[in-house]
C-alpha atoms as a PDB file:
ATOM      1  CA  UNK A   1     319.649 -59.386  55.599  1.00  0.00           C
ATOM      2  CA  UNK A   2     318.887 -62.959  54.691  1.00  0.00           C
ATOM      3  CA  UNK A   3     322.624 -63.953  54.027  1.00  0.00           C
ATOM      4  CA  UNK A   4     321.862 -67.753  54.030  1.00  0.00           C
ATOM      5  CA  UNK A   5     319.499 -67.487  51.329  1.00  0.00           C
ATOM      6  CA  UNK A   6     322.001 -65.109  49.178  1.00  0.00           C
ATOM      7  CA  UNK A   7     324.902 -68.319  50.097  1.00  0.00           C
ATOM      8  CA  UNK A   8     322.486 -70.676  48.444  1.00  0.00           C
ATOM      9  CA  UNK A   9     321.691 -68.681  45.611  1.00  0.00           C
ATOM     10  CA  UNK A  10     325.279 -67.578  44.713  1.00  0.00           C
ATOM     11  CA  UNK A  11     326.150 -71.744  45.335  1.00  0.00           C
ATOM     12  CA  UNK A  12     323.897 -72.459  42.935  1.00  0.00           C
ATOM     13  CA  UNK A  13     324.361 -69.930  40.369  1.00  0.00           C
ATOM     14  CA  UNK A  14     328.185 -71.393  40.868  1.00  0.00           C
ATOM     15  CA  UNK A  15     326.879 -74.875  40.186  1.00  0.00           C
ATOM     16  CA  UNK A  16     327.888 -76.950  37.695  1.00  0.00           C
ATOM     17  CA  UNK A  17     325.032 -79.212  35.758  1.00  0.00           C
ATOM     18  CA  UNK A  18     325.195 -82.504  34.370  1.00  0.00           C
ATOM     19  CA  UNK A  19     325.636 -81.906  30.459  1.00  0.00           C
ATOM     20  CA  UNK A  20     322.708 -80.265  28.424  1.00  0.00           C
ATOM     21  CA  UNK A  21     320.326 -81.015  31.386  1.00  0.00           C
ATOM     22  CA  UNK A  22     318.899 -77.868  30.968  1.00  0.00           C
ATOM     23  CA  UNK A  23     317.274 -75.976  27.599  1.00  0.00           C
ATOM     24  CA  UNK A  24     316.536 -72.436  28.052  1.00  0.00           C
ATOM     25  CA  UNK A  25     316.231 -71.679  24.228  1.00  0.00           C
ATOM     26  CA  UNK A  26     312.487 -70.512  24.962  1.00  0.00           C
ATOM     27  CA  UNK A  27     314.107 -68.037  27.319  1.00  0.00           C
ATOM     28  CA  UNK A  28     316.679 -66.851  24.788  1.00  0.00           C
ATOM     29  CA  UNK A  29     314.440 -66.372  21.616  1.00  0.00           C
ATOM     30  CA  UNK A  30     311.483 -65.152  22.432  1.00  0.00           C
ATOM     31  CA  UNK A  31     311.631 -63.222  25.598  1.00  0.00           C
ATOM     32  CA  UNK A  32     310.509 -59.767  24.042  1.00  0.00           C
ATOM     33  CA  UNK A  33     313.526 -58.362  24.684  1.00  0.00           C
ATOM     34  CA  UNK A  34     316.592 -60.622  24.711  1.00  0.00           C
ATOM     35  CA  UNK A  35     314.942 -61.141  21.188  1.00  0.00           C
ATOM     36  CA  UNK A  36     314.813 -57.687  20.207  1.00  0.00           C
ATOM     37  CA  UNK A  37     318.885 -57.764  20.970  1.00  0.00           C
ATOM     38  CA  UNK A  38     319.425 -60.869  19.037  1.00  0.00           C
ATOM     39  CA  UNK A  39     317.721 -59.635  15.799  1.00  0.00           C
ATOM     40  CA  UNK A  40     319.929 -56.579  16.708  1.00  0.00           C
ATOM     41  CA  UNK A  41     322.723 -58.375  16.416  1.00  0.00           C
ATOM     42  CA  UNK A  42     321.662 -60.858  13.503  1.00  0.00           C
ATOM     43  CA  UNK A  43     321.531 -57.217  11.035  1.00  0.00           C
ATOM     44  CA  UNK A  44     324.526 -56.121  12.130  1.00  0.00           C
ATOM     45  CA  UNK A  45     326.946 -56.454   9.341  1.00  0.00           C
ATOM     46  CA  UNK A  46     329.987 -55.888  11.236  1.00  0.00           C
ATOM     47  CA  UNK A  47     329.814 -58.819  13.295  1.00  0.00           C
ATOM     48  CA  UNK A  48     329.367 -62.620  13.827  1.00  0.00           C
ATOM     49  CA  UNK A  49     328.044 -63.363  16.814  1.00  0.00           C
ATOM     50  CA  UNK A  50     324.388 -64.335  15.874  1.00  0.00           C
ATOM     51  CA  UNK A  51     324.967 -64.713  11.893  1.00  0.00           C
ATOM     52  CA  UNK A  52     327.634 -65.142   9.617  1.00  0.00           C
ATOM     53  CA  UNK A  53     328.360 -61.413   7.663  1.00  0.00           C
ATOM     54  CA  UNK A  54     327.554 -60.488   4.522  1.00  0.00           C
ATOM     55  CA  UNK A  55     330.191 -61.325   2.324  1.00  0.00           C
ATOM     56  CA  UNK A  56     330.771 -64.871   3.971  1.00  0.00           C
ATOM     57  CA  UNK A  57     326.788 -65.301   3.176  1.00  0.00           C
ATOM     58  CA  UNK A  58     326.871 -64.153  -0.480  1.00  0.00           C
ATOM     59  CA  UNK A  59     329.900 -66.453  -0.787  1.00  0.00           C
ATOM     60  CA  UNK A  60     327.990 -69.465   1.086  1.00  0.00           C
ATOM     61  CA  UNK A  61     325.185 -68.963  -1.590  1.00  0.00           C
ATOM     62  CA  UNK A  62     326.926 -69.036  -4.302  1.00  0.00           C
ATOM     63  CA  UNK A  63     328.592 -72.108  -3.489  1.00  0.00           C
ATOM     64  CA  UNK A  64     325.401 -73.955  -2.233  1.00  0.00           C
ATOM     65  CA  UNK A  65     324.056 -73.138  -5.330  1.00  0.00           C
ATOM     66  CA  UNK A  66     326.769 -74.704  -7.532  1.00  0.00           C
ATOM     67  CA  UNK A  67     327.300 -77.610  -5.259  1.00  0.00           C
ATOM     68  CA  UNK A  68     323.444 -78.855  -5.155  1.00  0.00           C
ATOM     69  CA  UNK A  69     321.737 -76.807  -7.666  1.00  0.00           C
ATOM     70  CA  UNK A  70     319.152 -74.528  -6.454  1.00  0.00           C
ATOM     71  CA  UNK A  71     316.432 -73.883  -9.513  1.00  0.00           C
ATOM     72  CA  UNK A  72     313.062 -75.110  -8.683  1.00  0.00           C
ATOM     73  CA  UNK A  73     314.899 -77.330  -5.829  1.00  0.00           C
ATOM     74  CA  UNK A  74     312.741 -77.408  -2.152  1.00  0.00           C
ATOM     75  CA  UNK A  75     315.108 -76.562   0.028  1.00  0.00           C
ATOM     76  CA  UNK A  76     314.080 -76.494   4.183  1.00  0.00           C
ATOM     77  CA  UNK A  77     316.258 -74.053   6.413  1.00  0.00           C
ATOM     78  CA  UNK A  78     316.631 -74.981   9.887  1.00  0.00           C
ATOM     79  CA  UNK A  79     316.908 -72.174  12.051  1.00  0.00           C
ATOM     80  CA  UNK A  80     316.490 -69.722   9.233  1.00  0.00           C
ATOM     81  CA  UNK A  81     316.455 -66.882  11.894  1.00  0.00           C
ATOM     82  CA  UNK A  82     315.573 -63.768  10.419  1.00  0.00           C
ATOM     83  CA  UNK A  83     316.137 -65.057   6.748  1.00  0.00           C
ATOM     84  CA  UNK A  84     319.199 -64.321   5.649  1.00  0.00           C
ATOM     85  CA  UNK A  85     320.462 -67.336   3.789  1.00  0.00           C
ATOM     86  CA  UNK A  86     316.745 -67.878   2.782  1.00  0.00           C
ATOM     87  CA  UNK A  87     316.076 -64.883   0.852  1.00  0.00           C
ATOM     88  CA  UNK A  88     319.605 -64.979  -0.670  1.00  0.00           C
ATOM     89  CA  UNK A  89     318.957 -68.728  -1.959  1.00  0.00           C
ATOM     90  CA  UNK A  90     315.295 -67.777  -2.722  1.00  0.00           C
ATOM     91  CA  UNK A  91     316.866 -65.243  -5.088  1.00  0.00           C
ATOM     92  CA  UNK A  92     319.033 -67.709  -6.762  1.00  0.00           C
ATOM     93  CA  UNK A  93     315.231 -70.129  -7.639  1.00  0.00           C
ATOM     94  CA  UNK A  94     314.807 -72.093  -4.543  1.00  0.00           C
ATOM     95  CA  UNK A  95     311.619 -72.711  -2.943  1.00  0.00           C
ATOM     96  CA  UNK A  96     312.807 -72.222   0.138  1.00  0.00           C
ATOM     97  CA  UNK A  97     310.946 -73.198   3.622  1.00  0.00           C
ATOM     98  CA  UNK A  98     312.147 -71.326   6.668  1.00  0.00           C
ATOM     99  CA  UNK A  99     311.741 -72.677  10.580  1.00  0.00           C
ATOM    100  CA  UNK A 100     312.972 -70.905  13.546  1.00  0.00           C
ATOM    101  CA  UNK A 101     311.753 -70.949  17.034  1.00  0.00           C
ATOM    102  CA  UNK A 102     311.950 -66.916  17.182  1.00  0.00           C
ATOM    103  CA  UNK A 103     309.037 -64.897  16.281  1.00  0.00           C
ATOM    104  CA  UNK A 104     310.473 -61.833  15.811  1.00  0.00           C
ATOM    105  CA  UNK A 105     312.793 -62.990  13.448  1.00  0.00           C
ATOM    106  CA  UNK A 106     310.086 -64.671  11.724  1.00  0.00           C
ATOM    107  CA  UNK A 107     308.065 -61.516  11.485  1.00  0.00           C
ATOM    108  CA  UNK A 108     310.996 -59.789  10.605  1.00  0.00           C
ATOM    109  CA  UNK A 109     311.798 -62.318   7.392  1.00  0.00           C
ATOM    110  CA  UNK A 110     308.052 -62.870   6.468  1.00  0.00           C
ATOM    111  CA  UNK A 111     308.565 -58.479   5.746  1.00  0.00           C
ATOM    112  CA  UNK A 112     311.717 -58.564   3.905  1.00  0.00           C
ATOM    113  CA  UNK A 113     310.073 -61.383   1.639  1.00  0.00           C
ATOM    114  CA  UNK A 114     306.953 -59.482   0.760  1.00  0.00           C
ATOM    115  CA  UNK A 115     309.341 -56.644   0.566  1.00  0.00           C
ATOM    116  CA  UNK A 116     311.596 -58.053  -2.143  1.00  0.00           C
ATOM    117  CA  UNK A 117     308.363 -60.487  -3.622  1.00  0.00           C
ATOM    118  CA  UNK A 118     310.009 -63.792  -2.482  1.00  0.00           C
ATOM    119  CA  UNK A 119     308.073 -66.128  -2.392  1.00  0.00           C
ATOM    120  CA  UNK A 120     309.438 -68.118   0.784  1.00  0.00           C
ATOM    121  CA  UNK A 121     307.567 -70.406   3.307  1.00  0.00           C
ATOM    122  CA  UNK A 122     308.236 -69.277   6.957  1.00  0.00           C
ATOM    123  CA  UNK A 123     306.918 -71.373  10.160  1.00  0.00           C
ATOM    124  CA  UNK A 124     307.540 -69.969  13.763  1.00  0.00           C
ATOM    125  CA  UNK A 125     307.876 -73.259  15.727  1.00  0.00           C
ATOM    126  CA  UNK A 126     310.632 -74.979  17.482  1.00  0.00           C
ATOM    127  CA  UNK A 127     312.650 -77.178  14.579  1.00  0.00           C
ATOM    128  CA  UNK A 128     312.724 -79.955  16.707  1.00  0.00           C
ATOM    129  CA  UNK A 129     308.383 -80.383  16.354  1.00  0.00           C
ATOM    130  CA  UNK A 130     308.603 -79.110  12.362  1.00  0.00           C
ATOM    131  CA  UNK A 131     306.450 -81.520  10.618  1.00  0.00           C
ATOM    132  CA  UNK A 132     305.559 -81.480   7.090  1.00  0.00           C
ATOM    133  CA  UNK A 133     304.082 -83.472   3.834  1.00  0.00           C
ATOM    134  CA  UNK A 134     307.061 -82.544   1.602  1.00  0.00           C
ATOM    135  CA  UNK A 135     309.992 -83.919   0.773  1.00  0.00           C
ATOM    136  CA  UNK A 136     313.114 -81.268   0.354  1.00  0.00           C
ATOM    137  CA  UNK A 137     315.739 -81.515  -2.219  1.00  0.00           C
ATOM    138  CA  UNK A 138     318.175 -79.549   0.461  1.00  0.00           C
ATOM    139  CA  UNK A 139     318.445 -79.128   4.046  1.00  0.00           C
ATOM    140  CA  UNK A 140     320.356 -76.716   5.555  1.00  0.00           C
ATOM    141  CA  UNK A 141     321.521 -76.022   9.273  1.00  0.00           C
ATOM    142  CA  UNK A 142     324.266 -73.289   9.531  1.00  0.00           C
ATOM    143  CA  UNK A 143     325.853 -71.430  11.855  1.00  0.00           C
ATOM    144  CA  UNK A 144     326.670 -74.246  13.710  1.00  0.00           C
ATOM    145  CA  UNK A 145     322.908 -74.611  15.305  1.00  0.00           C
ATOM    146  CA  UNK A 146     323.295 -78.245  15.713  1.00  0.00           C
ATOM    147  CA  UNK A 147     325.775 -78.125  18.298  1.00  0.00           C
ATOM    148  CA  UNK A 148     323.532 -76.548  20.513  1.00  0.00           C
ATOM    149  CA  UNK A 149     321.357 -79.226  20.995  1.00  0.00           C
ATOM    150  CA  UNK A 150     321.456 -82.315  23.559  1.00  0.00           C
ATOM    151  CA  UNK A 151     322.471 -85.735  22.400  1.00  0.00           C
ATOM    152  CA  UNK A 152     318.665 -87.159  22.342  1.00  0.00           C
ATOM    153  CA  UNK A 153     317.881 -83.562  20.534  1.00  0.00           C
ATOM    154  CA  UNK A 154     320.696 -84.383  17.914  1.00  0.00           C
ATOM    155  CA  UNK A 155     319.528 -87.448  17.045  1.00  0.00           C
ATOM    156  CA  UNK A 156     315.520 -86.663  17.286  1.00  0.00           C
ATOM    157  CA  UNK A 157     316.318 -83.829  14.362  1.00  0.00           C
ATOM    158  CA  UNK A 158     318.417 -86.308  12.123  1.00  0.00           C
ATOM    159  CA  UNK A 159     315.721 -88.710  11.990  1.00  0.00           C
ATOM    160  CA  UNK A 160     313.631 -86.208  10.934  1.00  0.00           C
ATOM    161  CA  UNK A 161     316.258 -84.904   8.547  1.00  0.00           C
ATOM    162  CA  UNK A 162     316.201 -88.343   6.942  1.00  0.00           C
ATOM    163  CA  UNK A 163     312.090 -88.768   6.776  1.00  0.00           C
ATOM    164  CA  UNK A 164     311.734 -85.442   5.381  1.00  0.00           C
ATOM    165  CA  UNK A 165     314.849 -85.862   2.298  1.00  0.00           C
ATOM    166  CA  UNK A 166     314.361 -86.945  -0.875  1.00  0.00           C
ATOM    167  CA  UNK A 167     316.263 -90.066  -1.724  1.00  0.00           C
ATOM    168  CA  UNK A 168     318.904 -88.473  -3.441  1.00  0.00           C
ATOM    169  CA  UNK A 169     318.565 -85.060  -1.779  1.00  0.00           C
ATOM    170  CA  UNK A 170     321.337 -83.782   0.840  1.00  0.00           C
ATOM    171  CA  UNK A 171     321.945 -82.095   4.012  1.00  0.00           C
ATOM    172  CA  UNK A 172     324.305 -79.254   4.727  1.00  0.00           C
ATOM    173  CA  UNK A 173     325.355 -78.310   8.399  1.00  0.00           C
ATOM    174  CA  UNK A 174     328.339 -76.802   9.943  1.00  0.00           C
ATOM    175  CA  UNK A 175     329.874 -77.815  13.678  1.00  0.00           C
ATOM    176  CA  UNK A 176     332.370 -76.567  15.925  1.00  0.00           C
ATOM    177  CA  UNK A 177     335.715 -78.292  16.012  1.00  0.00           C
ATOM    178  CA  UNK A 178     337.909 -80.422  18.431  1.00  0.00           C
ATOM    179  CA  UNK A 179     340.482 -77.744  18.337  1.00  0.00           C
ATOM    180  CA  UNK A 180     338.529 -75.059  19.349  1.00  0.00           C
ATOM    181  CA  UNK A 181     337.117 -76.775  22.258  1.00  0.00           C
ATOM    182  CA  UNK A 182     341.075 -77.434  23.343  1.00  0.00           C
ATOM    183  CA  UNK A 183     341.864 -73.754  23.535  1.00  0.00           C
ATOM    184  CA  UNK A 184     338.516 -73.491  25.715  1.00  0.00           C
ATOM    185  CA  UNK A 185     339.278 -72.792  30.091  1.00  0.00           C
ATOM    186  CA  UNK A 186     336.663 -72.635  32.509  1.00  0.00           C
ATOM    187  CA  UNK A 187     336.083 -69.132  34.366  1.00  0.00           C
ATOM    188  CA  UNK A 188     334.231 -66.956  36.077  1.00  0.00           C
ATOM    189  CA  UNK A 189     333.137 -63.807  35.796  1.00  0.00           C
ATOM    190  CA  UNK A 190     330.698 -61.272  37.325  1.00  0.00           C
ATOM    191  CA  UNK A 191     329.988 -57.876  36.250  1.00  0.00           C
ATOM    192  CA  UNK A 192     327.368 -55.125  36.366  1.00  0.00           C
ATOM    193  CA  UNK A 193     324.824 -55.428  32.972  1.00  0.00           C
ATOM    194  CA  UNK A 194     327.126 -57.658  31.244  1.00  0.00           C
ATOM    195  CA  UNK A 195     327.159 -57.461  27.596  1.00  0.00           C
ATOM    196  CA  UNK A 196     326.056 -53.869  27.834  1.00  0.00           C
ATOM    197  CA  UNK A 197     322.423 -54.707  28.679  1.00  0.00           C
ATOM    198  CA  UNK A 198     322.070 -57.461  26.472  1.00  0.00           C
ATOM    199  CA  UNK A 199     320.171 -59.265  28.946  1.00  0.00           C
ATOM    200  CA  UNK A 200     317.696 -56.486  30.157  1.00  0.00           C
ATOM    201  CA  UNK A 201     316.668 -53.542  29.405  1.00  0.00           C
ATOM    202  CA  UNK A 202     317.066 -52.484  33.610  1.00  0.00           C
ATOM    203  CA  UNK A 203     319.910 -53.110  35.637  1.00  0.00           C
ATOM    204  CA  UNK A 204     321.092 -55.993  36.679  1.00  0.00           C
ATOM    205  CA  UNK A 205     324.119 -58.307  37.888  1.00  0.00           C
ATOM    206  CA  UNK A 206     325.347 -61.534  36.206  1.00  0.00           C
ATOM    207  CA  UNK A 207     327.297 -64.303  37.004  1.00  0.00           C
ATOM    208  CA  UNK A 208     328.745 -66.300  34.048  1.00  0.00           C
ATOM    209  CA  UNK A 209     330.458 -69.763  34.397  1.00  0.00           C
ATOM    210  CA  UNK A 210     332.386 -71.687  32.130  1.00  0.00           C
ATOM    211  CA  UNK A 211     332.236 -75.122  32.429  1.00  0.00           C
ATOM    212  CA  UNK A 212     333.985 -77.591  30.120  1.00  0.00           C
ATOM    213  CA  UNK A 213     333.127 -81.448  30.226  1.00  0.00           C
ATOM    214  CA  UNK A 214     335.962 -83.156  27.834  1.00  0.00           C
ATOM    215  CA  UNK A 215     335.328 -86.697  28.021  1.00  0.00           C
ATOM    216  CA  UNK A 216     332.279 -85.318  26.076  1.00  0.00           C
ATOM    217  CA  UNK A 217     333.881 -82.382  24.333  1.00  0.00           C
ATOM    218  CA  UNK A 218     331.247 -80.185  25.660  1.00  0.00           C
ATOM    219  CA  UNK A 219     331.154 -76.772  26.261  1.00  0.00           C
ATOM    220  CA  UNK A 220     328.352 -74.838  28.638  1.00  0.00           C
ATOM    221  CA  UNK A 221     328.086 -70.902  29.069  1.00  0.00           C
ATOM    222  CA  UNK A 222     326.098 -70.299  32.204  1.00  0.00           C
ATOM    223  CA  UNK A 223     324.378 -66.967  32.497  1.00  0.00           C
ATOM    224  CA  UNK A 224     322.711 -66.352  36.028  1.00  0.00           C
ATOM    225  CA  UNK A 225     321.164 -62.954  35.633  1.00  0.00           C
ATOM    226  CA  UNK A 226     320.497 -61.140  38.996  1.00  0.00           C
ATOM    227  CA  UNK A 227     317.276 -58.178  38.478  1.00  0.00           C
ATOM    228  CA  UNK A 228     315.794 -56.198  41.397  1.00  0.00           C
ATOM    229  CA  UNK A 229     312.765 -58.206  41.296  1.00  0.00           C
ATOM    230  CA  UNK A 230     313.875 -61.948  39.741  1.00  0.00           C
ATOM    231  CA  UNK A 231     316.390 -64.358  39.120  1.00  0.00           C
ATOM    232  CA  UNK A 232     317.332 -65.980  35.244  1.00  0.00           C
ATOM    233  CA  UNK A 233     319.218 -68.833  34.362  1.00  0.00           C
ATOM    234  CA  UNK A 234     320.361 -69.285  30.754  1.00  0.00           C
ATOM    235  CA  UNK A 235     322.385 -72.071  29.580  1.00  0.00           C
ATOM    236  CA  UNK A 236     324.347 -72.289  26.328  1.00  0.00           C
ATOM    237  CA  UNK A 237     325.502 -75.538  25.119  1.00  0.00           C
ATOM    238  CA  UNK A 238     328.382 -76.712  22.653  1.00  0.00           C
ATOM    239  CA  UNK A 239     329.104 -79.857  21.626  1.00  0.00           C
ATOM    240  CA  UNK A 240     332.350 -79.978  19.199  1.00  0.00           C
ATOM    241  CA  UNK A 241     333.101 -82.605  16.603  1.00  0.00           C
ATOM    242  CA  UNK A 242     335.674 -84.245  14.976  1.00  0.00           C
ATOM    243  CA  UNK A 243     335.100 -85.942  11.476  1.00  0.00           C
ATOM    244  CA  UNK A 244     334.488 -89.624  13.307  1.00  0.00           C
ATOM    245  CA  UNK A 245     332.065 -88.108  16.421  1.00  0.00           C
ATOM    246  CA  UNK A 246     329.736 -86.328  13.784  1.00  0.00           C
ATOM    247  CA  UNK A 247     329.660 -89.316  11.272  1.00  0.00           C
ATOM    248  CA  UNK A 248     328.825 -91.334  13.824  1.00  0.00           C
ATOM    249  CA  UNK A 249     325.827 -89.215  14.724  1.00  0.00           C
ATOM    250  CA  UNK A 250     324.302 -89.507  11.084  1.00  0.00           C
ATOM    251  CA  UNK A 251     325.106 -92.624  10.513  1.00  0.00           C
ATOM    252  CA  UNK A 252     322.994 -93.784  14.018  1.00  0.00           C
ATOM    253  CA  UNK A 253     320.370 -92.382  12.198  1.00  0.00           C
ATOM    254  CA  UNK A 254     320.726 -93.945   8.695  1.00  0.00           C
ATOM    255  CA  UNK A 255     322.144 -91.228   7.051  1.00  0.00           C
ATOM    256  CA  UNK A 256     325.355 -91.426   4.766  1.00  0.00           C
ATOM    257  CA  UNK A 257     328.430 -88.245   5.450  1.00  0.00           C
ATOM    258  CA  UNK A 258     329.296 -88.023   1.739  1.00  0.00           C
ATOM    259  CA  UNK A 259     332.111 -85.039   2.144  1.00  0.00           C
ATOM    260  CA  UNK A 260     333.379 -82.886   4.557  1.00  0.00           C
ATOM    261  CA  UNK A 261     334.273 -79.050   3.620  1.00  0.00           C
ATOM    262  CA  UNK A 262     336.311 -76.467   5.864  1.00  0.00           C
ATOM    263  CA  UNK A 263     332.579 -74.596   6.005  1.00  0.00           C
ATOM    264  CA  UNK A 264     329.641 -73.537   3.789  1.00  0.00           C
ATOM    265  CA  UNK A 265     331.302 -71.647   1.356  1.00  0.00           C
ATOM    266  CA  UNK A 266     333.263 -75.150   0.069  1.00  0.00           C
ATOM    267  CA  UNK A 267     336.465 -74.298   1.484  1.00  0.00           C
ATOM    268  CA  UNK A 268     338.711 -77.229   1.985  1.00  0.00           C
ATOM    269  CA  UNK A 269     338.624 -78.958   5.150  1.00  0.00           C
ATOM    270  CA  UNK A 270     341.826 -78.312   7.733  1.00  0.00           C
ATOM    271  CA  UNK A 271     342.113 -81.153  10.733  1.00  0.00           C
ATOM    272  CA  UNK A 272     343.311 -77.982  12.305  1.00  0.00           C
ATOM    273  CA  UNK A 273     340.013 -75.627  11.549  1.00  0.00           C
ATOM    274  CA  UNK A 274     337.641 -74.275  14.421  1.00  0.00           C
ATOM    275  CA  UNK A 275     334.525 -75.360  12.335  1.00  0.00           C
ATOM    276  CA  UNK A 276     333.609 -77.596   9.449  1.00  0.00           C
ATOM    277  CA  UNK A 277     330.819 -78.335   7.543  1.00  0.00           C
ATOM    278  CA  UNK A 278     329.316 -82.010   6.622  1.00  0.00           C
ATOM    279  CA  UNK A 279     327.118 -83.273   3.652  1.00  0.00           C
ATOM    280  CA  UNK A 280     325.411 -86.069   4.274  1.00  0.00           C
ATOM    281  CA  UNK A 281     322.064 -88.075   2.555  1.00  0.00           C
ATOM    282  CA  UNK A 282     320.395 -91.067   2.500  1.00  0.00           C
ATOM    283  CA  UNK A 283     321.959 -92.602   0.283  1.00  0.00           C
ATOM    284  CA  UNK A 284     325.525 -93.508  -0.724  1.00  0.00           C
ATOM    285  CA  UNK A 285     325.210 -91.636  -4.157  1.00  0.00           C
ATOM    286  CA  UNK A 286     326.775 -87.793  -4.548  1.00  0.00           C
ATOM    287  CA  UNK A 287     325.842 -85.018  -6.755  1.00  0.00           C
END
């Protein structure tokens, strides 16, 4: 038995990595089966892991549609996944353009829109190379998607938040909070098919690491995934936010935070809460 080699693997699978110097979202989305789990669990109403559930969705929808309008309004959805805020703010008169990285979620929204005879734009790519002739009335980025993304990432997908807005249009995202990230503690753990097979359909081991980087309020969930026959790394990323980090961020990239809300549905922000959401815009003006 090669036990040096099986050190240097187990070191490195044990490693930590400079922050978000990895991206393994490829990996995560469209691997034909780590996908298959994820639109799994973005259908499953009796959880949160991958979307919000139904009733926080309908209530999200509701109040996006009395905050900004939604009737004949172009509204872009960043990492629209398999469509559920799309269809439900289709239904409500947007004209609604979906991106998200994942085809099978694509495929799966592009057949619930024909089903119900939305009319909504989807586009499998990577949101970070979307590129487009319109200019949207509404952008939208929930679930906290932002925070998954590096620092140059970040500010890449604002710029192009800004250059694709209307001048009085707005953006709505959600973040994770300062006060999450403080009741965060690195670990280990290693366990047979972790996650009950959520990584692969065959057996396998995995090593996950939790590393926490707080002069940067970052988070990183390291999955090393050991099969008979390979070896995968996936990282997961969180950056968390506090009202003066995130404003900062748009306003690097000329946009203007007009409000802050406790999270998409409009509730009132807490300095306390796990997660807020920001509206922001080019301009100064609200409404």
């Amino acid at each position: 038995m090669d036990t040096d080699n099986i050190f240097d693997i187990l070191k490195q699978a044990d490693k930590r990595p400079e922050s978000f110097a990895y991206y393994t979202v490829e990996q995560l989305w469209n691997d034909e089966y780590i996908s298959g789990q994820m639109l799994k669990y973005h259908l499953d109403p009796t959880i949160d892991l991958a979307s919000r559930k139904p009733e926080f969705i309908n209530k999200s929808a509701a109040w996006i549609e009395k905050q900004f309008g939604l009737t004949g309004r172009k509204v872009a959805d960043f990492g629209c996944g398999p469509g559920l805020y799309a269809s439900k703010l289709a239904e409500r008169g947007a004209k609604i353009t979906g991106i998200d990285i994942s085809r099978r979620s694509i495929e799966f929204a592009r057949n619930k829109a024909e089903d119900k005879n939305l009319d909504i734009n989807y586009v499998n790519c990577n949101y970070l190379d979307f590129e487009s002739d319109q200019k949207f009335d509404l952008i939208i980025m929930i679930f906290c998607d932002f925070c998954v993304l590096s620092p140059v990432q970040r500010q890449k997908l604002l710029v192009k938040f800004k250059n694709l807005l209307n001048d009085n249009g707005h953006i709505l995202l959600d973040v994770v909070a300062t006060p999450l990230f403080n009741e965060l503690e690195e670990s280990t753990e290693f366990e047979f098919n972790m996650m009950h097979n959520f990584w692969s359909a065959d057996d396998y081991y995995c090593l996950k690491k939790v590393f926490l980087y707080p002069d940067q309020r970052v988070a990183l969930d390291k999955y090393t995934i050991f099969e008979k026959n390979r070896i995968r790394k996936i990282y997961n990323w969180m950056q968390f936010y506090d009202k003066e980090s995130i404003s900062a961020e748009f306003n690097k990239a000329g946009l203007i935070v007009h409000e802050f809300a406790g999270n998409v549905c409009g509730d009132s922000f807490e300095a306390s809460s796990q997660q807020f959401a920001i509206i922001a815009g080019n301009s100064s003006i609200t409404g």
